[in-house]
C-alpha atoms as a PDB file:
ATOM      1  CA  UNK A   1     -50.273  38.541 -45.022  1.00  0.00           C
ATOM      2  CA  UNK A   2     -51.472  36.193 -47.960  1.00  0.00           C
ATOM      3  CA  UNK A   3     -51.358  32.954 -45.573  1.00  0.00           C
ATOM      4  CA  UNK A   4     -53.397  30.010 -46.747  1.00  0.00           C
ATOM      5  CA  UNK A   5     -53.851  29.052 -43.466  1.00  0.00           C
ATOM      6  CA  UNK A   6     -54.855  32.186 -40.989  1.00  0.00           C
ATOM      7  CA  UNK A   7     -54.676  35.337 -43.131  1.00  0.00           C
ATOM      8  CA  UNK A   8     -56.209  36.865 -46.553  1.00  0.00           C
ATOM      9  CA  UNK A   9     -56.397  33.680 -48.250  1.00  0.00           C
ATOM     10  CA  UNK A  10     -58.506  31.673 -45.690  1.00  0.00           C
ATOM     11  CA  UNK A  11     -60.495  34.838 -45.315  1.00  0.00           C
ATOM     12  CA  UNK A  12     -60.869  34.743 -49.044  1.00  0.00           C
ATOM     13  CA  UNK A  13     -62.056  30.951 -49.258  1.00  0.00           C
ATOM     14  CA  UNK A  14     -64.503  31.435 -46.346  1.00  0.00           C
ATOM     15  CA  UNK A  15     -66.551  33.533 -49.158  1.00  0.00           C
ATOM     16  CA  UNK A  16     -65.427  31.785 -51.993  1.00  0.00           C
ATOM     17  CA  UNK A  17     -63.927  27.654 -50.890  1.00  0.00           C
ATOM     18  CA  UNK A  18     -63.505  27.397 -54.952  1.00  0.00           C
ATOM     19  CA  UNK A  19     -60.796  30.766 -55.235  1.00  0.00           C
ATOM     20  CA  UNK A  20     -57.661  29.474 -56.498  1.00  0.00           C
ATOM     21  CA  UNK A  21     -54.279  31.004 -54.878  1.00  0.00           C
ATOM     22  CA  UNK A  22     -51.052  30.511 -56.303  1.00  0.00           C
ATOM     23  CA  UNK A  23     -47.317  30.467 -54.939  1.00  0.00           C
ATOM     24  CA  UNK A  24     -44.809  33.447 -55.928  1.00  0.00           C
ATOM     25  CA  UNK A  25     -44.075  33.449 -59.708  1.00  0.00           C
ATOM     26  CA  UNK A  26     -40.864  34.727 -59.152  1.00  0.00           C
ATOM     27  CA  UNK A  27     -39.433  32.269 -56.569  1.00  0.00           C
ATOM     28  CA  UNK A  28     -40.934  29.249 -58.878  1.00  0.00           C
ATOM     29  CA  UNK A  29     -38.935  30.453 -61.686  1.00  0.00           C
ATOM     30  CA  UNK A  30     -35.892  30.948 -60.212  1.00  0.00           C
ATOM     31  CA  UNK A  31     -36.029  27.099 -59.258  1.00  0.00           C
ATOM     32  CA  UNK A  32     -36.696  26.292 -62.695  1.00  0.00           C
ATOM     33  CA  UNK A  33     -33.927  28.226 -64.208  1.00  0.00           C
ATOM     34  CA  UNK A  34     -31.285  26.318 -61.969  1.00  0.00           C
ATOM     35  CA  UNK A  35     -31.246  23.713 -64.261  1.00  0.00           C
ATOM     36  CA  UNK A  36     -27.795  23.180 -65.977  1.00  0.00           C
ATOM     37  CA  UNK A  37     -25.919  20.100 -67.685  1.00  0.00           C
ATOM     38  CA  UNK A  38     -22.518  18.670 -66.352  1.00  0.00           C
ATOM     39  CA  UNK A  39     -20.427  19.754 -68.717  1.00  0.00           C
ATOM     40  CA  UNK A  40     -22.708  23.435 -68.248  1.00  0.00           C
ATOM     41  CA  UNK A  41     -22.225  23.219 -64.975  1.00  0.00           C
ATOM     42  CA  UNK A  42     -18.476  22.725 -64.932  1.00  0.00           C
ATOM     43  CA  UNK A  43     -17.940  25.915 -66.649  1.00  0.00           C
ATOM     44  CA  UNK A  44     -19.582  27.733 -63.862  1.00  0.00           C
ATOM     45  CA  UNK A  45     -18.152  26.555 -61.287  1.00  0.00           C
ATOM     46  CA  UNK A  46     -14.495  26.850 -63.414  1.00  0.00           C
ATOM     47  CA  UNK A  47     -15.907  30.968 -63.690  1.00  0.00           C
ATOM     48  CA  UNK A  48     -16.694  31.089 -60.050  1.00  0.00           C
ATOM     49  CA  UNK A  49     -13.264  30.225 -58.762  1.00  0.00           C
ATOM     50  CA  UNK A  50     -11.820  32.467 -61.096  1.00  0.00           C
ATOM     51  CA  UNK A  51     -13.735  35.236 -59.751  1.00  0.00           C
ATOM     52  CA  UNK A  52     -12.890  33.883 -55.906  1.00  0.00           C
ATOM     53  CA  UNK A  53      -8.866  34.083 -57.029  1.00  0.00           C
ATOM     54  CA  UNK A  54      -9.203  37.767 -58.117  1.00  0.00           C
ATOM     55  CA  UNK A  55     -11.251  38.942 -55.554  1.00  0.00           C
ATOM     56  CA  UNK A  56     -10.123  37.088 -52.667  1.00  0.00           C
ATOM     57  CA  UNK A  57      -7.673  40.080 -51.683  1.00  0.00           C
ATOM     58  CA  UNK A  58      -6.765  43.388 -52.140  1.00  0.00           C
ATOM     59  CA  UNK A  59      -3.323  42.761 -54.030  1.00  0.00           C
ATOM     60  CA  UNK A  60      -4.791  40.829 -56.902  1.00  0.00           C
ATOM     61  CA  UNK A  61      -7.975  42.947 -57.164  1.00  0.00           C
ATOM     62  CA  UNK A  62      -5.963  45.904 -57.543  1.00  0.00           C
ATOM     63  CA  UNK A  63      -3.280  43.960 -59.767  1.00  0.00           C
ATOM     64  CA  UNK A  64      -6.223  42.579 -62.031  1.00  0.00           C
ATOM     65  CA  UNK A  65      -7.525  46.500 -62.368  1.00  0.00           C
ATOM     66  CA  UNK A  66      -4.147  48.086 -63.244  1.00  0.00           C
ATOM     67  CA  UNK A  67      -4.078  45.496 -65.998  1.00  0.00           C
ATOM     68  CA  UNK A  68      -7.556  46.000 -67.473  1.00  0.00           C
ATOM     69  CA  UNK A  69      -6.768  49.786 -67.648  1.00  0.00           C
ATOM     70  CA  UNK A  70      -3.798  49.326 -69.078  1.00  0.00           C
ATOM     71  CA  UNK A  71      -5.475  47.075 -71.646  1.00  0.00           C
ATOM     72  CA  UNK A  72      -8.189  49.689 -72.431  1.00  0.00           C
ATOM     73  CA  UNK A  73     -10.901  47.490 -71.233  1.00  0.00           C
ATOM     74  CA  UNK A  74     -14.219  48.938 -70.572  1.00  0.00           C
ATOM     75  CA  UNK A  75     -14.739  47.078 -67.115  1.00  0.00           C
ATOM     76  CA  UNK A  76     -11.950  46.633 -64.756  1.00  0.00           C
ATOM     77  CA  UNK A  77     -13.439  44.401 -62.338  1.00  0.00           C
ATOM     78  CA  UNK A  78     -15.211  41.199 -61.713  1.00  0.00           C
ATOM     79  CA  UNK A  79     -18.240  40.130 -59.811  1.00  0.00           C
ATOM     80  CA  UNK A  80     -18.863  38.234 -56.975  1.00  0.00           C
ATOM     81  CA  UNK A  81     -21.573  35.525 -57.370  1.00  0.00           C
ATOM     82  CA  UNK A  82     -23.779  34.832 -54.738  1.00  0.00           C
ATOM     83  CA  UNK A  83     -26.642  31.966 -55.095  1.00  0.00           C
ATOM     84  CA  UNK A  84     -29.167  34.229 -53.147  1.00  0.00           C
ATOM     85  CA  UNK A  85     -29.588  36.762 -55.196  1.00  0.00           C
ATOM     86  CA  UNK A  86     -31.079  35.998 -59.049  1.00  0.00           C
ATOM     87  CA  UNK A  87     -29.399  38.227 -61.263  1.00  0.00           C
ATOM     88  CA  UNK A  88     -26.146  37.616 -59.956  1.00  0.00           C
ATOM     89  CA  UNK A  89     -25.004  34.259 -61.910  1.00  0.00           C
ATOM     90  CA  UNK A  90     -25.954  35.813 -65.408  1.00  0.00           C
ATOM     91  CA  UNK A  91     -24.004  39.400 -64.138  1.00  0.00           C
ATOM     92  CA  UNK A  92     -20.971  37.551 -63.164  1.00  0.00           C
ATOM     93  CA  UNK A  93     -20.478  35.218 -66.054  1.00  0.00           C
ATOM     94  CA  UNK A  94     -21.494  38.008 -68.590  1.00  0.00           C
ATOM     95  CA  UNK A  95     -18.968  39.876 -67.306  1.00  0.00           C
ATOM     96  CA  UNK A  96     -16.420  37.145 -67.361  1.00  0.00           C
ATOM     97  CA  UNK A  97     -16.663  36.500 -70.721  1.00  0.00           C
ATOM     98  CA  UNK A  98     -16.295  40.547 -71.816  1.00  0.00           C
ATOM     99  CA  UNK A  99     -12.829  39.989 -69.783  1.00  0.00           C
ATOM    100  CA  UNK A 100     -11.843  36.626 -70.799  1.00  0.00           C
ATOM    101  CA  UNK A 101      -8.785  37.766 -72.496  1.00  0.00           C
ATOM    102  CA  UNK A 102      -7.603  40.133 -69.418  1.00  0.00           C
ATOM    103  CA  UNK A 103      -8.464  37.402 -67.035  1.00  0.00           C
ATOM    104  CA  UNK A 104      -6.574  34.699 -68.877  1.00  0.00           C
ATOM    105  CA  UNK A 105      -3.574  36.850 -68.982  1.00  0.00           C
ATOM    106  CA  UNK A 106      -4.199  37.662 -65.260  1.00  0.00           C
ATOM    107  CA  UNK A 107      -3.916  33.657 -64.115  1.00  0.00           C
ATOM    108  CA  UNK A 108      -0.386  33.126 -66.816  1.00  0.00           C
ATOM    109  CA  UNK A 109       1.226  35.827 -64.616  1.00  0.00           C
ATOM    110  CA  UNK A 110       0.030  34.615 -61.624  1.00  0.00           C
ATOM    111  CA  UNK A 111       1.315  31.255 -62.431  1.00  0.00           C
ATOM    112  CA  UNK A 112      -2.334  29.502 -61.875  1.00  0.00           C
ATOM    113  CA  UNK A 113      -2.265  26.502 -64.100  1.00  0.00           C
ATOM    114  CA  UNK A 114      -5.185  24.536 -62.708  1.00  0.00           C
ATOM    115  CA  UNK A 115      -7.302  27.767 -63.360  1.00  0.00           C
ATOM    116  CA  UNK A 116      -5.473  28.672 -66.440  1.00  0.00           C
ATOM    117  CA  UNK A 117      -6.298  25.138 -68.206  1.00  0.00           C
ATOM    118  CA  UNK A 118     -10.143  25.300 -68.623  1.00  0.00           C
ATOM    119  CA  UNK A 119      -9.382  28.197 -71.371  1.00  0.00           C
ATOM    120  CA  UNK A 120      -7.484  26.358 -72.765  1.00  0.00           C
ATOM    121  CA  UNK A 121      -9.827  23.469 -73.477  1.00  0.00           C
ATOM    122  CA  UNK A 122     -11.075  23.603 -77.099  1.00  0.00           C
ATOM    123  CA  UNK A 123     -14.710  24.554 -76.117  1.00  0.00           C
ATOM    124  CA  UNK A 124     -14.005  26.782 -72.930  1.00  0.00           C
ATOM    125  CA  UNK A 125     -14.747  29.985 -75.009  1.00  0.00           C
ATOM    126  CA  UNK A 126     -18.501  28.685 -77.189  1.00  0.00           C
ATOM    127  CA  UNK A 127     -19.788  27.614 -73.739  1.00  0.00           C
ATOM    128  CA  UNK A 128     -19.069  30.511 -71.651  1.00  0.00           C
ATOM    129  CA  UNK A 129     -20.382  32.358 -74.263  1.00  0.00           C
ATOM    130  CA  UNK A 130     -23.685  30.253 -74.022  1.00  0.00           C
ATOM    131  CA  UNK A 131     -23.879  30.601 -70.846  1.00  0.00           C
ATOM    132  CA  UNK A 132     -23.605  34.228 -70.524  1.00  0.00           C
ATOM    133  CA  UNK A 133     -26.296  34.378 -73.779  1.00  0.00           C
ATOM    134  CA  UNK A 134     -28.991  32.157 -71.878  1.00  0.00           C
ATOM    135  CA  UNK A 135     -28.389  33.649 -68.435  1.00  0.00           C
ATOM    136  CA  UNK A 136     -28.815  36.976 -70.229  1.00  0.00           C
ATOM    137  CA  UNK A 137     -32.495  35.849 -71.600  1.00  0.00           C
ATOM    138  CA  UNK A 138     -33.140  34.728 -68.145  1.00  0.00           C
ATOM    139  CA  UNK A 139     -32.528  37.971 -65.924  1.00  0.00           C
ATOM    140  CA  UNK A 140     -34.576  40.128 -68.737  1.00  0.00           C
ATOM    141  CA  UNK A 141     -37.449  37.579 -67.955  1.00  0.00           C
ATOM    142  CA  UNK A 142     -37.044  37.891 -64.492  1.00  0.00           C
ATOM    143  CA  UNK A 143     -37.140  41.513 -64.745  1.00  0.00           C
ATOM    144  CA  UNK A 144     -40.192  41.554 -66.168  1.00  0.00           C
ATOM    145  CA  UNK A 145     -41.664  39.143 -63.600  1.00  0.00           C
ATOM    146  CA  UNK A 146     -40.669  42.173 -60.892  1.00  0.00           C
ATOM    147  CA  UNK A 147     -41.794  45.912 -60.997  1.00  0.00           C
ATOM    148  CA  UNK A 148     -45.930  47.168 -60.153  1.00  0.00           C
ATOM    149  CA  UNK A 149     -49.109  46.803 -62.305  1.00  0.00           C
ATOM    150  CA  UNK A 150     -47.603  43.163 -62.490  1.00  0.00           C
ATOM    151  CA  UNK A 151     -50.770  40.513 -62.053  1.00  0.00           C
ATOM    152  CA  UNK A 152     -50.982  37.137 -62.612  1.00  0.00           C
ATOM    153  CA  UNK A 153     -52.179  37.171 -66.430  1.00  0.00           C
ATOM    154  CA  UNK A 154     -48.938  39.539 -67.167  1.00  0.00           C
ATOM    155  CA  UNK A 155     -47.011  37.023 -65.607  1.00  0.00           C
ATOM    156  CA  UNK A 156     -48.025  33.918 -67.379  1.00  0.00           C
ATOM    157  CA  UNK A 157     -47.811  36.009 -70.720  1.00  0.00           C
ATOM    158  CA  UNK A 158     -44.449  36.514 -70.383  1.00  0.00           C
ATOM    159  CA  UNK A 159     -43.678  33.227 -69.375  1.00  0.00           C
ATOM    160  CA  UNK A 160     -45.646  31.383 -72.415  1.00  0.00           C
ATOM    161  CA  UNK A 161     -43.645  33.703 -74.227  1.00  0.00           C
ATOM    162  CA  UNK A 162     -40.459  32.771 -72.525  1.00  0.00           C
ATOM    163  CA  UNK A 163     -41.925  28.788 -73.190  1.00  0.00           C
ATOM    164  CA  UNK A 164     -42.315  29.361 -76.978  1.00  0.00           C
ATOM    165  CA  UNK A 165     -38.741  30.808 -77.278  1.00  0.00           C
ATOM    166  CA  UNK A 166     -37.300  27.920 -75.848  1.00  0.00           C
ATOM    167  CA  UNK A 167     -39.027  25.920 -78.368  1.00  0.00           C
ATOM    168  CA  UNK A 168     -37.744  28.652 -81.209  1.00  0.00           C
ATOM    169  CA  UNK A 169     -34.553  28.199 -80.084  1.00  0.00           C
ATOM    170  CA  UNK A 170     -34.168  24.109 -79.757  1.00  0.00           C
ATOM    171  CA  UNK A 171     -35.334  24.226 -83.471  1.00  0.00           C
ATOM    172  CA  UNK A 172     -32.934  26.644 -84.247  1.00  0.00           C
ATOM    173  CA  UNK A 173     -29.900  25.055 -82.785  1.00  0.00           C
ATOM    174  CA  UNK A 174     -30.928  21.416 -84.118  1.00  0.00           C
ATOM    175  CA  UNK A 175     -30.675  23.317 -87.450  1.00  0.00           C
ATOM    176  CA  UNK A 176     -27.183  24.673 -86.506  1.00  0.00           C
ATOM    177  CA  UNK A 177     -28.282  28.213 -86.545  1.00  0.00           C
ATOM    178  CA  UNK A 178     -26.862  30.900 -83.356  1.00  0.00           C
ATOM    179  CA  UNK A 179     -27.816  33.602 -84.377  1.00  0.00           C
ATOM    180  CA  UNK A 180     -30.457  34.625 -81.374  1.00  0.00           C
ATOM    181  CA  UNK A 181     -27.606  34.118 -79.253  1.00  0.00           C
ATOM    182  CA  UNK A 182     -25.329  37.034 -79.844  1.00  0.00           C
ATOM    183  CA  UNK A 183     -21.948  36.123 -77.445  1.00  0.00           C
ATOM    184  CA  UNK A 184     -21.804  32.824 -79.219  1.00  0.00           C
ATOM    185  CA  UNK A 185     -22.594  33.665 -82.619  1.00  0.00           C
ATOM    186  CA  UNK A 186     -19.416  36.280 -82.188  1.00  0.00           C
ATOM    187  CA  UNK A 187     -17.186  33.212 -80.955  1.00  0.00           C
ATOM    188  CA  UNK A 188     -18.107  30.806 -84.035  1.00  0.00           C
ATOM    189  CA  UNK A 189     -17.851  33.807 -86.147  1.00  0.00           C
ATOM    190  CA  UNK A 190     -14.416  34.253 -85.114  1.00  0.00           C
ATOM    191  CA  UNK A 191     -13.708  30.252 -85.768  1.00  0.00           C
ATOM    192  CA  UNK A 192     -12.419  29.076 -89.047  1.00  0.00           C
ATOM    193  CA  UNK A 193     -15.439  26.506 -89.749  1.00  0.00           C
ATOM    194  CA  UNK A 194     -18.091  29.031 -88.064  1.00  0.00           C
ATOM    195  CA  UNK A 195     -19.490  25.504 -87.358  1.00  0.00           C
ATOM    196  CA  UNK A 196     -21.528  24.560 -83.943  1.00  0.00           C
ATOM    197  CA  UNK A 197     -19.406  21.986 -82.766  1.00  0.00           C
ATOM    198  CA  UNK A 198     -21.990  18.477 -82.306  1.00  0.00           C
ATOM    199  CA  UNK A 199     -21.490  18.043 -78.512  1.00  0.00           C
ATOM    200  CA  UNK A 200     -21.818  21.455 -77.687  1.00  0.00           C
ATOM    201  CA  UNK A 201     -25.168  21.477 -79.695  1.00  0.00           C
ATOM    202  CA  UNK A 202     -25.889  18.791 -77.772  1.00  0.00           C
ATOM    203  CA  UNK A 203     -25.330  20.528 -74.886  1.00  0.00           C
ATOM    204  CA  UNK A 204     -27.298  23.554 -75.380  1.00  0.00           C
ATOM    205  CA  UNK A 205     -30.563  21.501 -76.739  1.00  0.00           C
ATOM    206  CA  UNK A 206     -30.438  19.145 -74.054  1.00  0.00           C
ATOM    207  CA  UNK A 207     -29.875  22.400 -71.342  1.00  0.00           C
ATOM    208  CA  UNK A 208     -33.309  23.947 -73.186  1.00  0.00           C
ATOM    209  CA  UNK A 209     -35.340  21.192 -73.200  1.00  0.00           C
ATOM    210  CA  UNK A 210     -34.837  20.733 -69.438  1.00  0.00           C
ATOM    211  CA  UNK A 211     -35.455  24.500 -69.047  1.00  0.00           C
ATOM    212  CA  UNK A 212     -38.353  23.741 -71.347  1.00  0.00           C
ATOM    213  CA  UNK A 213     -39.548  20.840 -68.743  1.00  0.00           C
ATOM    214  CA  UNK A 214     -39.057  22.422 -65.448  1.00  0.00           C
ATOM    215  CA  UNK A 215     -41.016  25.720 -66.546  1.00  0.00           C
ATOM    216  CA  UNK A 216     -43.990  23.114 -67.462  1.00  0.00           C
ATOM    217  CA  UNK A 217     -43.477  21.661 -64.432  1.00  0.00           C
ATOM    218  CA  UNK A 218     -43.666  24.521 -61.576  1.00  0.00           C
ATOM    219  CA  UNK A 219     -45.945  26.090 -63.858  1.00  0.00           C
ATOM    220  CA  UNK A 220     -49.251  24.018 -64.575  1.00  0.00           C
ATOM    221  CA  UNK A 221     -50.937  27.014 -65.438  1.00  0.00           C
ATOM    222  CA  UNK A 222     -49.903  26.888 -68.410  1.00  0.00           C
ATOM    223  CA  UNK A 223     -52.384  24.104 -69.781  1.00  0.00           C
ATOM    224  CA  UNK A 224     -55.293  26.413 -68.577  1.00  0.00           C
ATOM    225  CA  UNK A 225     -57.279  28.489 -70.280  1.00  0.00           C
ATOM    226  CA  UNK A 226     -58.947  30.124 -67.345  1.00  0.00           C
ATOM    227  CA  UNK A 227     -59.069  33.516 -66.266  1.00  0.00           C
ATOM    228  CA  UNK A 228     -61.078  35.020 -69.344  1.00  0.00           C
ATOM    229  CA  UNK A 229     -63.574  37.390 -67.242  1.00  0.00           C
ATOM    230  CA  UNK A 230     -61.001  38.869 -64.935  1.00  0.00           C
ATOM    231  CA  UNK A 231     -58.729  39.680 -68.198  1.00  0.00           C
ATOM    232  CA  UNK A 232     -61.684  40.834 -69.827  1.00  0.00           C
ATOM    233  CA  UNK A 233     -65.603  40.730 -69.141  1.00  0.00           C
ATOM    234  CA  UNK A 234     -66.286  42.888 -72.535  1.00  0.00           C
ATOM    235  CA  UNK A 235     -64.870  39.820 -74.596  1.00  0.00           C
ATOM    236  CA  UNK A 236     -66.794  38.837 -77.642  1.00  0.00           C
ATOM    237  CA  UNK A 237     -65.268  35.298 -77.170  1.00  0.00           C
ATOM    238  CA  UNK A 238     -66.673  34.956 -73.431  1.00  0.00           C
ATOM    239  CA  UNK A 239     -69.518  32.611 -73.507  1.00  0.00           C
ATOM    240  CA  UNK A 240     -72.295  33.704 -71.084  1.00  0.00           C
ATOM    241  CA  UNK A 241     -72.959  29.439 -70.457  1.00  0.00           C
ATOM    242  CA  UNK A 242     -69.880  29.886 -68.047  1.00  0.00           C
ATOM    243  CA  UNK A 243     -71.389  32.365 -65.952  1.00  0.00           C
ATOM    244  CA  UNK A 244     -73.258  31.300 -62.661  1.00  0.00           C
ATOM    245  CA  UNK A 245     -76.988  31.392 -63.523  1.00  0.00           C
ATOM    246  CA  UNK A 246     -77.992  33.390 -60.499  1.00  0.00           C
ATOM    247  CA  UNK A 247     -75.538  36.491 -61.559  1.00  0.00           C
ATOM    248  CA  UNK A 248     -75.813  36.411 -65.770  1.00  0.00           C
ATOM    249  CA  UNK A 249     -78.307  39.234 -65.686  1.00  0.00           C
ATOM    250  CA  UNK A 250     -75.877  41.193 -63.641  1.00  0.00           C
ATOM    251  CA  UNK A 251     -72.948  40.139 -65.995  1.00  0.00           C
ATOM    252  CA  UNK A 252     -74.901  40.997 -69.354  1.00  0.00           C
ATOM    253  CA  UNK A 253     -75.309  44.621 -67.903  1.00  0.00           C
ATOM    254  CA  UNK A 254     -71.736  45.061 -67.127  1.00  0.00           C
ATOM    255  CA  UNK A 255     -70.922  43.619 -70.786  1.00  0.00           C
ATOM    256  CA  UNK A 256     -72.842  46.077 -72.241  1.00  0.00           C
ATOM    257  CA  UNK A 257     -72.049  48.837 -70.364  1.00  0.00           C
ATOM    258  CA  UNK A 258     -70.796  51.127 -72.710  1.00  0.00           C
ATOM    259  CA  UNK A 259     -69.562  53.472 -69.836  1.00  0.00           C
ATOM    260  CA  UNK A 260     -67.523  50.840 -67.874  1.00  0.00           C
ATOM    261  CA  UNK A 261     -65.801  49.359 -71.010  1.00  0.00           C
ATOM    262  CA  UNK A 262     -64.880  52.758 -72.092  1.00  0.00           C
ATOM    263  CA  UNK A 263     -63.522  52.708 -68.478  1.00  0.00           C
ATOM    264  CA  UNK A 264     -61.760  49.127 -68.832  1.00  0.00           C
ATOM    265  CA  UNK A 265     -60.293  50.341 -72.079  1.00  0.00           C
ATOM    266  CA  UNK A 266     -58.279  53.196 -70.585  1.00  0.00           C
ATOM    267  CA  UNK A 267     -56.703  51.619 -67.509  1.00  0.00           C
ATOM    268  CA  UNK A 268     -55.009  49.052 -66.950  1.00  0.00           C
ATOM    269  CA  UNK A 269     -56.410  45.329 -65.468  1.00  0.00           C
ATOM    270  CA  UNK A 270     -54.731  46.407 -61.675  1.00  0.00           C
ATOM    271  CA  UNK A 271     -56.277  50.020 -62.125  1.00  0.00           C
ATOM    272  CA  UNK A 272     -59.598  48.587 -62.777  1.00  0.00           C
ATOM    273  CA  UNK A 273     -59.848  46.064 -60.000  1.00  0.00           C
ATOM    274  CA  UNK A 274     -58.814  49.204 -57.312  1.00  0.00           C
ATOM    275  CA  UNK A 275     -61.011  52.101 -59.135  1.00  0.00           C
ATOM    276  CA  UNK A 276     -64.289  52.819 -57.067  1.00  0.00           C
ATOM    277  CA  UNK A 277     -65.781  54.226 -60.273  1.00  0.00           C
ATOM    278  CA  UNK A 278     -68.418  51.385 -60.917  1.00  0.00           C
ATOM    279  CA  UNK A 279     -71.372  51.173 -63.135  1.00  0.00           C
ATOM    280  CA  UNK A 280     -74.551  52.570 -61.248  1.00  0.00           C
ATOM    281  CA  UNK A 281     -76.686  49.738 -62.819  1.00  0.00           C
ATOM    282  CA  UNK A 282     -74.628  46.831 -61.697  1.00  0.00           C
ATOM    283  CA  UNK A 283     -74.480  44.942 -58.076  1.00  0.00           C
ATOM    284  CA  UNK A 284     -71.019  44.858 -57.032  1.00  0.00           C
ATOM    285  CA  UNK A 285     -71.462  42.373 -54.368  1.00  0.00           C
ATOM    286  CA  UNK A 286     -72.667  39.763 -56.572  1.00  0.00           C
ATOM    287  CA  UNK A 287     -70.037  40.667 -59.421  1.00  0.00           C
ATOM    288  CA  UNK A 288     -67.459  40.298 -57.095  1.00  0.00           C
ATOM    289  CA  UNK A 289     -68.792  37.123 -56.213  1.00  0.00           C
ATOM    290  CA  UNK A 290     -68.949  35.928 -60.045  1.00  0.00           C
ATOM    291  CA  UNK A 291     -65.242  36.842 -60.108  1.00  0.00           C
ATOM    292  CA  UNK A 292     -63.935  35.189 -57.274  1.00  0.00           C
ATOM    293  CA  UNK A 293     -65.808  31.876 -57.571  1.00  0.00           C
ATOM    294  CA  UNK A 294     -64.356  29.113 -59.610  1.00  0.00           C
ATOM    295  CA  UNK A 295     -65.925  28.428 -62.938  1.00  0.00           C
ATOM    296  CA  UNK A 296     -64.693  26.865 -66.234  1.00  0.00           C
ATOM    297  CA  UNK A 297     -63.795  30.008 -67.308  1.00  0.00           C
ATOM    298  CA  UNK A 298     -61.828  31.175 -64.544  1.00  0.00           C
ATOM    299  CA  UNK A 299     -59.757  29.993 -61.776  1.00  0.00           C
ATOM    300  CA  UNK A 300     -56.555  31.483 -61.694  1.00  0.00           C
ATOM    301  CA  UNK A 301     -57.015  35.299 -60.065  1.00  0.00           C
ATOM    302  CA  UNK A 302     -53.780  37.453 -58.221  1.00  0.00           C
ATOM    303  CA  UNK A 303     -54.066  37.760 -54.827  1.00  0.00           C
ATOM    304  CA  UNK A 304     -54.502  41.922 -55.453  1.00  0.00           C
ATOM    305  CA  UNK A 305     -57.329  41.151 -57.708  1.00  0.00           C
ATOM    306  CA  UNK A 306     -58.772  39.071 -55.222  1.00  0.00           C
ATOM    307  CA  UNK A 307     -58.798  41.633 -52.529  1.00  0.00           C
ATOM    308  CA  UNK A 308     -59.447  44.568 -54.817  1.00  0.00           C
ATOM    309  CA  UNK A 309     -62.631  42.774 -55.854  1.00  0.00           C
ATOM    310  CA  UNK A 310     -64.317  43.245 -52.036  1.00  0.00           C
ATOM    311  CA  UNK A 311     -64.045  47.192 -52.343  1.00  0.00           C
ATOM    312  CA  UNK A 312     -67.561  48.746 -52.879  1.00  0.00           C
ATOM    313  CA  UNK A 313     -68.567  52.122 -53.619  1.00  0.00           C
END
């Protein structure tokens, strides 16, 4: 439907051949967030074949319930992960690590030693707790990424954000401080030096810088500074210079239109784009050129927006 090469995009550049598109926000950060260090990594895959041993029948499934119950727990069963779908490696590893203690009673009566020995390495617990703290942050920002009245200028918002937390955090952790994540702050609190240990901090800050780098590097948007119209043509900071010369008069009567900004100010950016309600005193066809074509000000605009912007009255 949104095909550069046949469909709405092609159709789009035949008006505009400056119109920007951009690939799925969603998919490009899920390949970002894959990034995890060895030792990381190991842990995850140690939590995965845990998971595979209780699940993989009936008998110990039931066996691992009957003990959580008994044990009061307030989940009595794990996950299965599955690499398809984006939540699922923060769900399953959170939920490991609220039934670490049932599970590692689970594999001593089951006799599974070569499962049983990566909790007992000294830094087994502090990493899965990590882990389940980080993937945490990273399924609420996917979540946001998903759901309607999303556009592109949401998006990058809340990934900036995302970018600047990272950065928050790396400082933090360098400093020895845990408290932003909660699992692993309850571990070292539980510890007798309620000390980071140095490799693990190692660890972590070299895990967010790479999350740090990837982000920067499926997202290049976030060096620009373009868009400012589409988010808002009533801007004080908008400087008219960046406007096409044969459509300022048309975008100084929008701009002071008290009507339509009293109209922008009450729905959202999406509503706006679809409403039909436009200013009587303003040519649509050559706004909707100004806000499709590329200028200094703007290049980045949704595909929604884009389409939105051909409806007339």
């Amino acid at each position: 439907m949104l095909g550069s090469k046949s469909v709405f995009q092609k159709r789009v550049k035949e008006v505009a051949p400056n119109a920007k598109g951009i690939h799925c926000v969603i998919h490009r950060f899920a390949l970002a967030s894959k990034t995890l260090p060895g030792e990381l990594c190991k842990i995850l895959e140690a939590v995965v074949k845990c998971v595979n041993f209780v699940k993989a029948g009936d008998l110990n499934s039931r066996f691992f319930q009957n003990l959580c119950r008994d044990m009061d727990s307030e989940h009595e069963a794990l996950l299965f992960y599955s690499k398809v779908r984006w939540l699922s490696k923060g769900n399953v590893v959170d939920r490991v690590f609220e039934l670490r203690g049932e599970l590692k009673l689970f594999l001593e009566v089951q006799g599974k030693d070569d499962l049983l020995s990566h909790f007992n390495e000294v830094l087994w617990e502090p990493r899965l707790a990590y882990l389940a703290d980080i993937f945490e942050q990273l399924n609420r920002l996917n979540l946001k990424l998903q759901g309607k009245d999303r556009n592109v200028f949401h998006l990058m918002d809340c990934l900036r954000a995302f970018l600047a937390k990272l950065q928050k955090w790396q400082r933090k952790i360098n400093a020895g401080k845990v408290a932003m994540f909660e699992n692993l702050s309850t571990v070292l609190d539980e510890n007798e030096n309620h000390l980071l240990d140095p490799s693990l901090k190692t660890e972590i800050t070299q895990h967010l810088k790479s999350l740090e780098s990837e982000l920067k590097k499926y997202f290049p948007e976030f060096e620009e500074e373009d868009g400012k119209l589409v988010r808002n043509p009533f801007s004080g900071t908008l400087d008219i210079a960046t406007i096409l010369i044969d459509v300022q008069d048309e975008f100084l009567d929008l701009k002071n239109d008290s009507a339509a900004k009293d109209l922008y100010e009450e729905r959202s950016l999406t509503h706006q784009a679809f409403s039909k309600q436009r200013p009587d005193n303003v040519n649509t066809s050559k706004l909707t050129r100004i806000l499709i074509r590329e200028t200094p000000a703007r290049k980045v605009v949704t595909s929604v927006q884009m389409a939105a912007l051909f409806l007339e009255k």
